[in-house]
Protein backbone atom coordinates (compact mmCIF):
# COMPACT_ATOMS: atom_id res chain seq x y z
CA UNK A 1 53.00 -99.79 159.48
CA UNK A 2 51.59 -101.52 162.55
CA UNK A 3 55.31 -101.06 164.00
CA UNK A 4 55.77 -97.49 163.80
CA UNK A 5 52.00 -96.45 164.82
CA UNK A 6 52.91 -97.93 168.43
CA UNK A 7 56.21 -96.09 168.41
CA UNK A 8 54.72 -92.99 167.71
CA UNK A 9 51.71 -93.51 170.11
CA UNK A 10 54.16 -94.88 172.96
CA UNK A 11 56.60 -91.53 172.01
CA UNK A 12 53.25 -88.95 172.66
CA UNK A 13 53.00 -91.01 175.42
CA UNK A 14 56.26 -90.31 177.19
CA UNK A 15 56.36 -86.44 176.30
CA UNK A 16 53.26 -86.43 177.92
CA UNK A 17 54.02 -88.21 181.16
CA UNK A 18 57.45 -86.00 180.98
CA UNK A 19 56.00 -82.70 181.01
CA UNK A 20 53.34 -84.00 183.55
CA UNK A 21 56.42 -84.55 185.98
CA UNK A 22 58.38 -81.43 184.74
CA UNK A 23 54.71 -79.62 185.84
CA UNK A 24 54.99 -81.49 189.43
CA UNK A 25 58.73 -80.57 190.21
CA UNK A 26 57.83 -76.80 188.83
CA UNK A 27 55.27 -77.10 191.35
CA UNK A 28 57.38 -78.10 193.96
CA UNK A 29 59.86 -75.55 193.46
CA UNK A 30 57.35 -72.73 193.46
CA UNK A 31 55.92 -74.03 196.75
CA UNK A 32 59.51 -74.09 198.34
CA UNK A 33 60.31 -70.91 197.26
CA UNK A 34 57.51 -69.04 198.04
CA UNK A 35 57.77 -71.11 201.76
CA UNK A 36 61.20 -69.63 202.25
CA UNK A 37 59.92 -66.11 201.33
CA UNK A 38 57.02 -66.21 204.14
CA UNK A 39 59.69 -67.21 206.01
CA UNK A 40 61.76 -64.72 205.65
CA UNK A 41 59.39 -62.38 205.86
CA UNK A 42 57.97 -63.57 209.34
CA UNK A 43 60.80 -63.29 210.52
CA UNK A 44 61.59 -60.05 209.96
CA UNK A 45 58.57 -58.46 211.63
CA UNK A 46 58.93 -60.80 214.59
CA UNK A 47 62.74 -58.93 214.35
CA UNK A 48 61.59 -55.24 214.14
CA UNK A 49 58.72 -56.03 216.95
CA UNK A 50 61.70 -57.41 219.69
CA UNK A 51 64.51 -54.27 218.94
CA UNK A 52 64.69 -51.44 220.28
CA UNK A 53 65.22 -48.88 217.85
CA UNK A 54 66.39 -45.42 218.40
CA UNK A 55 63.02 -43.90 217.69
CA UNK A 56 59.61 -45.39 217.96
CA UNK A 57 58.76 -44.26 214.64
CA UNK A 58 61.32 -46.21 212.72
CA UNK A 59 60.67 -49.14 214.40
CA UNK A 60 56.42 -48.43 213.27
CA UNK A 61 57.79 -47.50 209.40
CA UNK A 62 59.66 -50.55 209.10
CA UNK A 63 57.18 -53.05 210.46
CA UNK A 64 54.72 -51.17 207.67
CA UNK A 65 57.84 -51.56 204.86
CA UNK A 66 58.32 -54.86 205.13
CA UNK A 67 54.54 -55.72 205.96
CA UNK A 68 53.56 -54.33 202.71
CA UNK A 69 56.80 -55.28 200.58
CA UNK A 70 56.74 -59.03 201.55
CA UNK A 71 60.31 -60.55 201.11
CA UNK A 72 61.91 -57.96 199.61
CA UNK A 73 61.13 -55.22 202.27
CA UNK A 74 62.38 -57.95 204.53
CA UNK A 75 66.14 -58.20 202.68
CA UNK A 76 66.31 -54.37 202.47
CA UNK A 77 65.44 -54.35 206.51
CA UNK A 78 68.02 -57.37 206.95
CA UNK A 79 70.67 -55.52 204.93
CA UNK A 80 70.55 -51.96 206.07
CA UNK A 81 67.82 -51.17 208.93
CA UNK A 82 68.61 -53.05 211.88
CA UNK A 83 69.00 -51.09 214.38
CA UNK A 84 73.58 -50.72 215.45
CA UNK A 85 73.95 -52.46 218.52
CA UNK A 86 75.71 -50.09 220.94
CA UNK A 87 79.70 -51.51 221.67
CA UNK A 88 78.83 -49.90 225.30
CA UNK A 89 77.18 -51.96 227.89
């Protein structure tokens, strides 16, 4: 009786301490991720404040875009609003 008291105590026992470092490496995760993402999104204003677009205006919309759309104003600027760079010197 003794016998399987302690192997059910010392089973709570590990599913605790295993969802206590499943909780950590969530954690983790979720701080890398969201890292990336400011990232990311720094870097895509620093971007649309050093290019020249072709009219002052876009480059103002876009720096508002991504500034209030976080990371995924800054793909949609990555992917399609960077300004063409001219073949022409």
């Amino acid at each position: 009786m003794l016998k399987n008291v302690l192997g059910i105590i010392a089973l709570v026992i590990g599913a605790i301490l295993a969802v206590k470092v499943l909780l950590v490496l969530f954690h983790l995760v979720g701080i890398l991720i969201v890292s990336i993402g400011t990232i990311v999104w720094i870097a895509a204003l620093v971007h649309i404040c050093l290019q020249q677009f072709p009219a002052p205006i876009n480059k103002i919309l876009w720096f508002v875009a991504v500034f209030f759309t976080h990371v995924l104003g800054a793909i949609v600027y990555f992917l399609f609003g960077r300004p063409a760079k001219s073949l022409v010197a």
